[in-house]
PDB file of N, CA and C in Angstrom:
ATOM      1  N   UNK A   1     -27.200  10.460 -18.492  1.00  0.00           N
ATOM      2  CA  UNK A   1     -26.195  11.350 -17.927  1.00  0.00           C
ATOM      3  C   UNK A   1     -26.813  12.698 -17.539  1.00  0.00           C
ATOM      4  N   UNK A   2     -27.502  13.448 -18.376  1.00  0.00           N
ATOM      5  CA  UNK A   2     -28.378  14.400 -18.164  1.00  0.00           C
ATOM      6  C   UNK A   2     -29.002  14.475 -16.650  1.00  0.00           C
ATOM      7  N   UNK A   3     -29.404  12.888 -16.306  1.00  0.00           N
ATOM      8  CA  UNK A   3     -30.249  12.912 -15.124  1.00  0.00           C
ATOM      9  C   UNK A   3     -29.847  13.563 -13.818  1.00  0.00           C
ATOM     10  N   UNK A   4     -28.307  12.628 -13.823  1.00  0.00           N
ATOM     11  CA  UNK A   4     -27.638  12.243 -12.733  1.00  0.00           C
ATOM     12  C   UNK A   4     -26.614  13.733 -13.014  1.00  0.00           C
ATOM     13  N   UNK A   5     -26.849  14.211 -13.666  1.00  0.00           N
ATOM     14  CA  UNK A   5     -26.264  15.947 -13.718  1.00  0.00           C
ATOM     15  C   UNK A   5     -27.357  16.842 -12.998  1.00  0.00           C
ATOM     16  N   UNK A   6     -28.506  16.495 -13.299  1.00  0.00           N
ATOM     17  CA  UNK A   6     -29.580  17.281 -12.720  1.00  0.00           C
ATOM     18  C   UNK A   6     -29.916  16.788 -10.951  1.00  0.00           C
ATOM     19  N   UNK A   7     -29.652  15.600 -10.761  1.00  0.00           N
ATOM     20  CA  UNK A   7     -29.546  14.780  -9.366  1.00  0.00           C
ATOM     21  C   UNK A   7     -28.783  15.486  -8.326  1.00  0.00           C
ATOM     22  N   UNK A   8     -27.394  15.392  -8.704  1.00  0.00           N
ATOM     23  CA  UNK A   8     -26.345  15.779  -8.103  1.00  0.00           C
ATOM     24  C   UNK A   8     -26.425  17.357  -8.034  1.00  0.00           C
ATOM     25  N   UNK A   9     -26.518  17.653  -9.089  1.00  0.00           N
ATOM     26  CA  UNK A   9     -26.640  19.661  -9.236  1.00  0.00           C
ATOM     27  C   UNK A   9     -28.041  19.958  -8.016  1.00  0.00           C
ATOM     28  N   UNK A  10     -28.817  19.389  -7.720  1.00  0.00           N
ATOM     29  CA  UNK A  10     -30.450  19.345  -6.969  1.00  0.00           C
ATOM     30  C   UNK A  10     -30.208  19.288  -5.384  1.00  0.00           C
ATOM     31  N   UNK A  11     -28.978  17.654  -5.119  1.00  0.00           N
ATOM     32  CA  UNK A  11     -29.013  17.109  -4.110  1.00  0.00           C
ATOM     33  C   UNK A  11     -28.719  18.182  -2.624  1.00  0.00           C
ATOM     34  N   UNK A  12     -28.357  18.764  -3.281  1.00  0.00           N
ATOM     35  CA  UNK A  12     -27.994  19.813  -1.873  1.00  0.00           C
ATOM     36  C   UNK A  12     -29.536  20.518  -1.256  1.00  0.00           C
ATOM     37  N   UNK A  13     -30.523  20.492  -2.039  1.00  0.00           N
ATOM     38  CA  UNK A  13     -32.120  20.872  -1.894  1.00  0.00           C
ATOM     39  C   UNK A  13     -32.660  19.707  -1.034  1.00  0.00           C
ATOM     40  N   UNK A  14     -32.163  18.781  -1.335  1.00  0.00           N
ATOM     41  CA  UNK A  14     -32.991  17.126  -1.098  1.00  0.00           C
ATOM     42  C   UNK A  14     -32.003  17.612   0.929  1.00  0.00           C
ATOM     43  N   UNK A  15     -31.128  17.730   0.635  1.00  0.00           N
ATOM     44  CA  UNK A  15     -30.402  17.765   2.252  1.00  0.00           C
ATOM     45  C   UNK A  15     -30.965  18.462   3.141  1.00  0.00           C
ATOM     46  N   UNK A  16     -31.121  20.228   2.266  1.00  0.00           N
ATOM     47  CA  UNK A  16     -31.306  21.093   3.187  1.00  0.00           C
ATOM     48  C   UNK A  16     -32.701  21.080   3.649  1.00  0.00           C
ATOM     49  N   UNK A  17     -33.388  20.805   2.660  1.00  0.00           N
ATOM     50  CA  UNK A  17     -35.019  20.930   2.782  1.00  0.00           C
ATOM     51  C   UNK A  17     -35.539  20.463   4.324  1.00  0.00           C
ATOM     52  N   UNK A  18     -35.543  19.143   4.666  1.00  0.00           N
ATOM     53  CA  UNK A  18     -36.193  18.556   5.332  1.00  0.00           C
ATOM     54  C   UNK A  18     -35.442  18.755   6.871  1.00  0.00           C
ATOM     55  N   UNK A  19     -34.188  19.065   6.840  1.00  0.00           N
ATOM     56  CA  UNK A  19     -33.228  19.428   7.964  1.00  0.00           C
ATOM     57  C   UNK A  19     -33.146  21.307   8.288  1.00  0.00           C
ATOM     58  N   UNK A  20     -32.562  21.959   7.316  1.00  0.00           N
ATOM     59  CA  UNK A  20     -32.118  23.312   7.673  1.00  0.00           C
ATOM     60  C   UNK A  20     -31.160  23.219   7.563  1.00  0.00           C
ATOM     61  N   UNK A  21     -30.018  22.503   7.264  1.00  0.00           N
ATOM     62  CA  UNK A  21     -28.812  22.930   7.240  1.00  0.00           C
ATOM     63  C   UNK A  21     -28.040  21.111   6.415  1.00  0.00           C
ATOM     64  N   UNK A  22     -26.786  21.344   6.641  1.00  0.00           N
ATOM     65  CA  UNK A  22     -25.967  20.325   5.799  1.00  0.00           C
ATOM     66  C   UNK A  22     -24.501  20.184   6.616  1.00  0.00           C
ATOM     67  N   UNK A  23     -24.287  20.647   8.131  1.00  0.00           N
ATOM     68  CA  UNK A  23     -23.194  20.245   8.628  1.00  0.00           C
ATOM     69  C   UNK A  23     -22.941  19.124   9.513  1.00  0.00           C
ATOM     70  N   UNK A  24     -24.059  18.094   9.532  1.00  0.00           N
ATOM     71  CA  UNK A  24     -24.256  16.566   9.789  1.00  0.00           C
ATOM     72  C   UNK A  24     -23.568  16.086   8.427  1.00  0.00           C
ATOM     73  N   UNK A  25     -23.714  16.542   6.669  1.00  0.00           N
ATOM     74  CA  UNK A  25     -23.353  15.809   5.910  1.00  0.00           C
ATOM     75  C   UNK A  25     -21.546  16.139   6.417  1.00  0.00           C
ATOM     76  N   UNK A  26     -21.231  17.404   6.362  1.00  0.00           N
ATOM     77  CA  UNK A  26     -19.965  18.047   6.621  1.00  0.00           C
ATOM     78  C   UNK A  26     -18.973  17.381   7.273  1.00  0.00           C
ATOM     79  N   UNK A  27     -19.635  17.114   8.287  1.00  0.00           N
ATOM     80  CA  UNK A  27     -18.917  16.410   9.469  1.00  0.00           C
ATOM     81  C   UNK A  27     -18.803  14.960   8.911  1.00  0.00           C
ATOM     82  N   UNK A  28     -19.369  14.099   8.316  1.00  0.00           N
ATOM     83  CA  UNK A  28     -19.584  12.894   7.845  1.00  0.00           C
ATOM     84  C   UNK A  28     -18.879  12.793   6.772  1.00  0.00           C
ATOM     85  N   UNK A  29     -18.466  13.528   6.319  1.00  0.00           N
ATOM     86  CA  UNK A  29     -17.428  13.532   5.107  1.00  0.00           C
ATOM     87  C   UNK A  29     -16.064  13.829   5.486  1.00  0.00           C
ATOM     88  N   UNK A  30     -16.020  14.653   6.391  1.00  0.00           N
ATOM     89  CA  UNK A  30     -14.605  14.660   7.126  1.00  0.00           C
ATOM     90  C   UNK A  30     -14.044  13.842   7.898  1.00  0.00           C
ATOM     91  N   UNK A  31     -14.999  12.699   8.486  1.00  0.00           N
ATOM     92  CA  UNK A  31     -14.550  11.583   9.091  1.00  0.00           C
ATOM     93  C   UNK A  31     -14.296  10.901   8.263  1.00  0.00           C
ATOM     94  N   UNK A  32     -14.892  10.511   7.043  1.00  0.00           N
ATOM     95  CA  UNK A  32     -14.686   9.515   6.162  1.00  0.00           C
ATOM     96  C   UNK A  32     -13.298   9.947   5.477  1.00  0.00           C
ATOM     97  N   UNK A  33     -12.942  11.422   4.837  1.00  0.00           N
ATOM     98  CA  UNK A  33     -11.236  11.557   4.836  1.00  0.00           C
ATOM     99  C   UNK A  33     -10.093  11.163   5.387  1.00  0.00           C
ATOM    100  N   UNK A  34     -10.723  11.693   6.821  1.00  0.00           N
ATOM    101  CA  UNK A  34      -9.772  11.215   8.247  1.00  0.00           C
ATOM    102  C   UNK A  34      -9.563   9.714   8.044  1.00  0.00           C
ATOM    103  N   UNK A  35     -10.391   9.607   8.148  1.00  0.00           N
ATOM    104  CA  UNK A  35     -10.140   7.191   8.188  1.00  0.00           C
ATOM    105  C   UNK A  35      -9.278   7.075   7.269  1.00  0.00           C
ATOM    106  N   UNK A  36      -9.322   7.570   5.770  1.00  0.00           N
ATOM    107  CA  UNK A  36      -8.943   7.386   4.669  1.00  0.00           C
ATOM    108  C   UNK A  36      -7.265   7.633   4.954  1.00  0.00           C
ATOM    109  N   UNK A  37      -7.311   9.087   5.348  1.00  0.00           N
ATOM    110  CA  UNK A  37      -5.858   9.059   6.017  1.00  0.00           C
ATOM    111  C   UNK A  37      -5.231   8.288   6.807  1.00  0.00           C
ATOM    112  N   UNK A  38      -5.803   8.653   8.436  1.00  0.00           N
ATOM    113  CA  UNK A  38      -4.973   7.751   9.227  1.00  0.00           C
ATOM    114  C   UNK A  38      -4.844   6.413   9.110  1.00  0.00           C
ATOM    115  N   UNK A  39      -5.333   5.512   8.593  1.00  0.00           N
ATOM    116  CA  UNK A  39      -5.732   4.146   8.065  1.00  0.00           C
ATOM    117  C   UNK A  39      -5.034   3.901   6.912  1.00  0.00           C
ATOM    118  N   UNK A  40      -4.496   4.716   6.153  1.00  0.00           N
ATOM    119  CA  UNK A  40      -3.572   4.122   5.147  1.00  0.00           C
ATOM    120  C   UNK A  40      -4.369   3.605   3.868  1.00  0.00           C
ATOM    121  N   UNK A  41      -5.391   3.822   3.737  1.00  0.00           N
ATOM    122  CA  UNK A  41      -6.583   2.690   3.015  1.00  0.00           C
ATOM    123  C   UNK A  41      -6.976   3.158   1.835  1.00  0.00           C
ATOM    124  N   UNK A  42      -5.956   3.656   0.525  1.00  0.00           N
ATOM    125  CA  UNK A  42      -6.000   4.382  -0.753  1.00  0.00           C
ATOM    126  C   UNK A  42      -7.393   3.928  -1.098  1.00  0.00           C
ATOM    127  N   UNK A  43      -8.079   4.500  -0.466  1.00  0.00           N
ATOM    128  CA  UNK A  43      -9.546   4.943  -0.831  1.00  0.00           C
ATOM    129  C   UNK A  43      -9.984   6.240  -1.720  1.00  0.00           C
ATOM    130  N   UNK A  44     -10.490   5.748  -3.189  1.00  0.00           N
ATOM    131  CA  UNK A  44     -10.915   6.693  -3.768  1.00  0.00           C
ATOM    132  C   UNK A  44     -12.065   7.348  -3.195  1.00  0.00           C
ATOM    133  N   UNK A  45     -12.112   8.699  -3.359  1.00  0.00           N
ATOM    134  CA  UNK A  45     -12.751  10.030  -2.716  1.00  0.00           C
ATOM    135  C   UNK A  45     -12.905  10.618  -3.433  1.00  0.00           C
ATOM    136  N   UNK A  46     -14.870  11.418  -3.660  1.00  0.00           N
ATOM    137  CA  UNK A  46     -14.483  12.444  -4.351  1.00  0.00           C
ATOM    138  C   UNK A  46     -14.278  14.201  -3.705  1.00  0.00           C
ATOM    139  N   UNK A  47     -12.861  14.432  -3.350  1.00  0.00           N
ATOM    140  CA  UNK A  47     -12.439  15.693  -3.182  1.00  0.00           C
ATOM    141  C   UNK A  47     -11.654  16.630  -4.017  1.00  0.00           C
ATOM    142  N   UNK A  48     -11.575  17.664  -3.218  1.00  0.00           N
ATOM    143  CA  UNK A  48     -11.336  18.956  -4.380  1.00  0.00           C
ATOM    144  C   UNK A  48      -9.992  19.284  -4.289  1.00  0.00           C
ATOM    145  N   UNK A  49      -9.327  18.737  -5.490  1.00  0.00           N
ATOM    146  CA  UNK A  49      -7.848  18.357  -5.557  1.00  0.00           C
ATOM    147  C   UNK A  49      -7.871  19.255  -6.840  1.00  0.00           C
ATOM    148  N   UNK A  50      -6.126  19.748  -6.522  1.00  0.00           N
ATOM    149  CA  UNK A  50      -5.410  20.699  -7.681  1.00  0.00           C
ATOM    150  C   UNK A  50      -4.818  19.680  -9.062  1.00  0.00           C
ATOM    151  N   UNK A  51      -5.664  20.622 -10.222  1.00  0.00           N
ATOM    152  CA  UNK A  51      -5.748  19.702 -11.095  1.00  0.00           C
ATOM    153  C   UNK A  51      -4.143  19.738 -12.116  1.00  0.00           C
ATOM    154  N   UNK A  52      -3.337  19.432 -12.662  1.00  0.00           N
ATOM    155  CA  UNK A  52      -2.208  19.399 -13.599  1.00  0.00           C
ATOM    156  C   UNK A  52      -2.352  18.690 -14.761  1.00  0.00           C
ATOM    157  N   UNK A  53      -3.270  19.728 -15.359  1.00  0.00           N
ATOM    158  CA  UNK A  53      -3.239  18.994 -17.110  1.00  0.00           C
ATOM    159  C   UNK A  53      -3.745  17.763 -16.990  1.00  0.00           C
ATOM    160  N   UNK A  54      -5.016  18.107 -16.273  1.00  0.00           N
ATOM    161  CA  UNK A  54      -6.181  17.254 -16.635  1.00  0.00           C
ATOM    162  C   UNK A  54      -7.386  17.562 -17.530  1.00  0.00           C
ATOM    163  N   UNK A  55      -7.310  16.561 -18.749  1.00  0.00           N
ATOM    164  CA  UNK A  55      -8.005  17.737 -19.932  1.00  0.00           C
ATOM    165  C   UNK A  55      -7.614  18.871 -19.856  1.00  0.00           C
ATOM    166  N   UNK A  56      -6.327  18.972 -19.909  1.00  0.00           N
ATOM    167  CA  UNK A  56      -6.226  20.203 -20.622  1.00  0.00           C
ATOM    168  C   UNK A  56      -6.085  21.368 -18.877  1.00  0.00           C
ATOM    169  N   UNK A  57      -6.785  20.818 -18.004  1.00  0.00           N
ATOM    170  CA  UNK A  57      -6.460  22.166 -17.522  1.00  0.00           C
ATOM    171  C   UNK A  57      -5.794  21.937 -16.098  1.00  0.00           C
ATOM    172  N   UNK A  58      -5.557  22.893 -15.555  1.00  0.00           N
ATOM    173  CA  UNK A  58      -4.396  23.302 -14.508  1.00  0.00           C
ATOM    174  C   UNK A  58      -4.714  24.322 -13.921  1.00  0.00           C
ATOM    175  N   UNK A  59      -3.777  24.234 -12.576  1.00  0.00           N
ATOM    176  CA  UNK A  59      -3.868  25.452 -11.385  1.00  0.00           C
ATOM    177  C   UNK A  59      -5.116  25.666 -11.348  1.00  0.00           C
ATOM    178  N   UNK A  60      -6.479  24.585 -10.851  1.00  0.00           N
ATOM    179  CA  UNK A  60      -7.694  25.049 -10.443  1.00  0.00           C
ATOM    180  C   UNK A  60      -7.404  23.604  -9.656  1.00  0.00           C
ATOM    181  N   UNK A  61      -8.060  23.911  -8.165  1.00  0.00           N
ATOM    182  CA  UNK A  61      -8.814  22.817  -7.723  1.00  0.00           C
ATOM    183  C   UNK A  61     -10.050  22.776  -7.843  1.00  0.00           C
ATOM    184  N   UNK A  62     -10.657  21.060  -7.902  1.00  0.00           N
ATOM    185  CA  UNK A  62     -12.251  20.977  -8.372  1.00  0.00           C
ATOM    186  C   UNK A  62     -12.267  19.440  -7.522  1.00  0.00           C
ATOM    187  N   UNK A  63     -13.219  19.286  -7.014  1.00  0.00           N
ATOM    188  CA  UNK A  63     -13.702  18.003  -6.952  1.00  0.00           C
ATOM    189  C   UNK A  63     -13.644  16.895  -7.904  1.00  0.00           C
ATOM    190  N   UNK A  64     -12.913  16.096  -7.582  1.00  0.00           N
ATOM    191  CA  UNK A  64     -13.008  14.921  -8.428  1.00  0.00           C
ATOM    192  C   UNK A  64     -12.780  13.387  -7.603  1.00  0.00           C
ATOM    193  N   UNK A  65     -12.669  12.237  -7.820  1.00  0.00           N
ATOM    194  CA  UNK A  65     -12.523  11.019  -7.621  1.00  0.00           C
ATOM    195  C   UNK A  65     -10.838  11.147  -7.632  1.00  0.00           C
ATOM    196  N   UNK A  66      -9.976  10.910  -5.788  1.00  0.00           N
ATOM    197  CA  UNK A  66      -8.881  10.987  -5.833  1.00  0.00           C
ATOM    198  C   UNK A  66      -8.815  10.084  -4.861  1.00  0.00           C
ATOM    199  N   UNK A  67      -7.470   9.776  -4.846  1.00  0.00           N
ATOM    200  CA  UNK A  67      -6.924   8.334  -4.236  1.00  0.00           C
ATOM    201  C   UNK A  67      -6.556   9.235  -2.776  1.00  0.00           C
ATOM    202  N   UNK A  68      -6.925   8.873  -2.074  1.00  0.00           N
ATOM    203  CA  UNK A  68      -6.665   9.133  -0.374  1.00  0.00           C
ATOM    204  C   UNK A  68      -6.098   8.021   0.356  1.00  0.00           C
ATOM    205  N   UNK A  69      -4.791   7.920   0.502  1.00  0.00           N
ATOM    206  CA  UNK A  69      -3.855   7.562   1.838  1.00  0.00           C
ATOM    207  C   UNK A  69      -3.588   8.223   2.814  1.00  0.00           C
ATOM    208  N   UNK A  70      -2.216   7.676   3.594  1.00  0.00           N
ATOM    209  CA  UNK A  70      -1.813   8.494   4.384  1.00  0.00           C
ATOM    210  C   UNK A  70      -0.768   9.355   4.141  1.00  0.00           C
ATOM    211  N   UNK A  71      -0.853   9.722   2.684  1.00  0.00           N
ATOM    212  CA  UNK A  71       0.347  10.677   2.183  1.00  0.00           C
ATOM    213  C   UNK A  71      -0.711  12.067   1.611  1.00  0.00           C
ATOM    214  N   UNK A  72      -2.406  11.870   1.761  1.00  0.00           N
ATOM    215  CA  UNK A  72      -3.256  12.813   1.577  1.00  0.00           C
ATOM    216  C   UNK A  72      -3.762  12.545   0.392  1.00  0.00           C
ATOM    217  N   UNK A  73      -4.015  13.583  -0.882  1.00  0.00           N
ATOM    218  CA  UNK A  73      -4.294  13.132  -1.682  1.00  0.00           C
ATOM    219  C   UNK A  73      -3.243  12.951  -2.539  1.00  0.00           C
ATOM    220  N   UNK A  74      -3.278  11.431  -3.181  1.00  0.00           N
ATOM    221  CA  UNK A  74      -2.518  10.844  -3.973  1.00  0.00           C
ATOM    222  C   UNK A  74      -2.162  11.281  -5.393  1.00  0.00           C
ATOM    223  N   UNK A  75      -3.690  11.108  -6.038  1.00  0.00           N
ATOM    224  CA  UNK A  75      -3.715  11.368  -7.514  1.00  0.00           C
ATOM    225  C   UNK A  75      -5.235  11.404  -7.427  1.00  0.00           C
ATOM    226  N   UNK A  76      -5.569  11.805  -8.755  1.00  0.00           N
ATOM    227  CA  UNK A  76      -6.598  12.309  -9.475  1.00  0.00           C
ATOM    228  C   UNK A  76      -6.837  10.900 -10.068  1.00  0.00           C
ATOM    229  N   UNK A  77      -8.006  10.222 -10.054  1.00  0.00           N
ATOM    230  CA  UNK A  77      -8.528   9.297 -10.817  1.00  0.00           C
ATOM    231  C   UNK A  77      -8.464   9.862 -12.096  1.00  0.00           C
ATOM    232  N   UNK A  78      -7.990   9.567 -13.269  1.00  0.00           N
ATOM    233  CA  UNK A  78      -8.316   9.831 -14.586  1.00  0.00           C
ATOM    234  C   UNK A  78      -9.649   9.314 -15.375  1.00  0.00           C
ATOM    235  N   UNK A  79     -10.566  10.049 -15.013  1.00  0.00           N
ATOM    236  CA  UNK A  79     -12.057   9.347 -15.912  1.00  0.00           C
ATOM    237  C   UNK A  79     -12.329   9.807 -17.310  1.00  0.00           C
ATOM    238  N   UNK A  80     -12.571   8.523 -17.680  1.00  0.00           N
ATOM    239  CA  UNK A  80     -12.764   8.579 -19.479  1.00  0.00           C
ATOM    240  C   UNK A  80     -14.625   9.244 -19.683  1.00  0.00           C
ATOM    241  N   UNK A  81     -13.716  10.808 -20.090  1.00  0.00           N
ATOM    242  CA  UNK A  81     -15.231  11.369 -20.824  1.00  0.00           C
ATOM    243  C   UNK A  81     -15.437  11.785 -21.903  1.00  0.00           C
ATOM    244  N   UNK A  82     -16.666  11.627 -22.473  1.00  0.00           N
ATOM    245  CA  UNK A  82     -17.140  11.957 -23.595  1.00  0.00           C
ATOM    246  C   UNK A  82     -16.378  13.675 -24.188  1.00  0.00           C
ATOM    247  N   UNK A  83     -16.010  13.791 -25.966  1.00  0.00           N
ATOM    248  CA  UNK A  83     -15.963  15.131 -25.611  1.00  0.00           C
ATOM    249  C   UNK A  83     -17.061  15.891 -25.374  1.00  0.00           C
ATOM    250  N   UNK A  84     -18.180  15.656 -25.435  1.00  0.00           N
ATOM    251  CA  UNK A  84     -19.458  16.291 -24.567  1.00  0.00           C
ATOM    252  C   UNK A  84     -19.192  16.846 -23.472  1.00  0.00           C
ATOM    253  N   UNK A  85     -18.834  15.899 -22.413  1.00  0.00           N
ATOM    254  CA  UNK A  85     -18.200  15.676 -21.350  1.00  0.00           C
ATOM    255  C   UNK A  85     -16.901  16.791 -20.489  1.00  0.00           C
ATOM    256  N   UNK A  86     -16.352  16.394 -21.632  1.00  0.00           N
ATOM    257  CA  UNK A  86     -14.948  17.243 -21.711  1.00  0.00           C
ATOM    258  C   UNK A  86     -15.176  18.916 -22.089  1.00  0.00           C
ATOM    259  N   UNK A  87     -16.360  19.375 -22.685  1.00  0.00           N
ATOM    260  CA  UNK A  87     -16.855  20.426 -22.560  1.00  0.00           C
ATOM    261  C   UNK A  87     -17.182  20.975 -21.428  1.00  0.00           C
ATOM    262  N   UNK A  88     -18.299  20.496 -21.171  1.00  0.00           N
ATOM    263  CA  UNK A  88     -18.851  21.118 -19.739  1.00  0.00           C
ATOM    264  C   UNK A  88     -18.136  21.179 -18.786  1.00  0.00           C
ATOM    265  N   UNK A  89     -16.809  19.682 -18.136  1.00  0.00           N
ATOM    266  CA  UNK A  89     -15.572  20.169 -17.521  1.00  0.00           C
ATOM    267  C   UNK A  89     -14.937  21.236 -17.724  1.00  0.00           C
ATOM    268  N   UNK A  90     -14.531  21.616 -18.780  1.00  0.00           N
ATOM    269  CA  UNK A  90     -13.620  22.694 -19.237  1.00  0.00           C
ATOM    270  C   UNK A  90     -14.822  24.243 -19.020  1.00  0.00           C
ATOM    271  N   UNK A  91     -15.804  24.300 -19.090  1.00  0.00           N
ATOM    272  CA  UNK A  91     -16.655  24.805 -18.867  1.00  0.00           C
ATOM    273  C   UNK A  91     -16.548  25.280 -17.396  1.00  0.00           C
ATOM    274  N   UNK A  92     -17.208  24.158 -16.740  1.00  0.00           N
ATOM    275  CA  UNK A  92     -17.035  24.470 -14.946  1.00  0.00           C
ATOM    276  C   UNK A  92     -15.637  24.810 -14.552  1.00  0.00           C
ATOM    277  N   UNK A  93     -14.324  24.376 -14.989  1.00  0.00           N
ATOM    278  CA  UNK A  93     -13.097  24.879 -14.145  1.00  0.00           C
ATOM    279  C   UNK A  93     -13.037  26.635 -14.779  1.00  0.00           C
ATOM    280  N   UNK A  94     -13.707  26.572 -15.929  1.00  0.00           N
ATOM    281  CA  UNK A  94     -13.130  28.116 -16.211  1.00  0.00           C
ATOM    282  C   UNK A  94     -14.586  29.111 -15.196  1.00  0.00           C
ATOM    283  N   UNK A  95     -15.127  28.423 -14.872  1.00  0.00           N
ATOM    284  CA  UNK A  95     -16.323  29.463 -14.306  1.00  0.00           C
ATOM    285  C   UNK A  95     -15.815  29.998 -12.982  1.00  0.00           C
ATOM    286  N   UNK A  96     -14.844  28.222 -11.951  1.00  0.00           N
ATOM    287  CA  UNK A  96     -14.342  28.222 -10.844  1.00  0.00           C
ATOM    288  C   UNK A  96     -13.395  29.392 -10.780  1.00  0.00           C
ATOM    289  N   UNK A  97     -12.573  28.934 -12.429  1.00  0.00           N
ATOM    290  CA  UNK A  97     -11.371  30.197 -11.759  1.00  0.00           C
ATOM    291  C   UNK A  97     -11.663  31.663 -11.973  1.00  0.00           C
ATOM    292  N   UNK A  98     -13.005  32.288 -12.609  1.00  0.00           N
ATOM    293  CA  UNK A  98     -13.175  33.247 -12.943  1.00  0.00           C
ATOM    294  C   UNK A  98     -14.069  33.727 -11.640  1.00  0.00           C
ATOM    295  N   UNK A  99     -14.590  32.916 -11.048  1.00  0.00           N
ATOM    296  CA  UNK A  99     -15.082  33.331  -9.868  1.00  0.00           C
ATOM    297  C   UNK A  99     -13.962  33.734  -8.682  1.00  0.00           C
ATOM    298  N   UNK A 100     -12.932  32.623  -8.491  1.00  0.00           N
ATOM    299  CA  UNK A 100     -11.767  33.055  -7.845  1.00  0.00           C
ATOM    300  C   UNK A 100     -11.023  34.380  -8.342  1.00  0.00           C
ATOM    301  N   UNK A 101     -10.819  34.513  -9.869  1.00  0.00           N
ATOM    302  CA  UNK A 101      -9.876  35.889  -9.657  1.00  0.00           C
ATOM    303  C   UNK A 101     -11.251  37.188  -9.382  1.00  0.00           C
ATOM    304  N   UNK A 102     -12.049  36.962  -9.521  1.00  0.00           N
ATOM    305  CA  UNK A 102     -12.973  37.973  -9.050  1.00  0.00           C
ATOM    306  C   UNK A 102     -13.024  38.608  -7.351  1.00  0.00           C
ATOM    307  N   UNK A 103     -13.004  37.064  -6.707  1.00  0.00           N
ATOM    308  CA  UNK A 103     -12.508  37.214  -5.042  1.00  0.00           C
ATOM    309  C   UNK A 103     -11.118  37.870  -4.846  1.00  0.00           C
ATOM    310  N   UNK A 104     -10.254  37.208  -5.742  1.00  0.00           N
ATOM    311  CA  UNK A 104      -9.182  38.048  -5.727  1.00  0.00           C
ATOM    312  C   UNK A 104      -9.330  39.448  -5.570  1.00  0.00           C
ATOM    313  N   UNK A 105      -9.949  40.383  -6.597  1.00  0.00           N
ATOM    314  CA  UNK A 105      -9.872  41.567  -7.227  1.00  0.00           C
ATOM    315  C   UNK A 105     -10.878  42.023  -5.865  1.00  0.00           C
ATOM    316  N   UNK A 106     -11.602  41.935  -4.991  1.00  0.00           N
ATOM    317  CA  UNK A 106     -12.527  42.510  -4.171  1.00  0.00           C
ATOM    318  C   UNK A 106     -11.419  42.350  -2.735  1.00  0.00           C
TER     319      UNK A 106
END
């Protein structure tokens, strides 16, 4: 798990490096929403959906694994994590929203 934390946290280096930029991935991810929508095709996605007392927390959106139809996003996949796991989540949404009320305050 460690790895694929360090993978994913990296991968945006692995994109930009060899290109200069990342709005080929951008664009490629927004088509793949779009389909998801207009197509009707409850395709799990991972996008950045408003969370309601998931572990515990609320009123932050974050990226996660969500069901995409044509009603947008559906629901939040519920994934079974470690409380290890459940740390470092609770961890990252409080960093998200402390960065947001900071934008706020400027």
């Amino acid at each position: 798990m460690e790895g694929i934390f360090h993978d994913v946290r990296d991968a945006v280096n692995q994109i930009i490096d060899p290109k200069g930029e990342t709005s080929y991935g951008i664009g490629l991810a927004l088509t793949r929403i779009t389909s998801a929508l207009l197509n009707d095709e409850n395709s799990i996605l991972p996008v950045s959906s408003l969370l309601e007392d998931y572990y515990g927390i609320s009123d932050v959106y974050l990226s996660l694994p969500t069901l995409i139809n044509e009603e947008g996003a559906k629901r939040v996949i519920n994934m079974q994590l470690s409380p290890k796991e459940q740390d470092y989540f609770r961890e990252s949404a409080a960093t998200v929203k402390k960065y947001i009320q900071t934008l706020r305050l400027n």
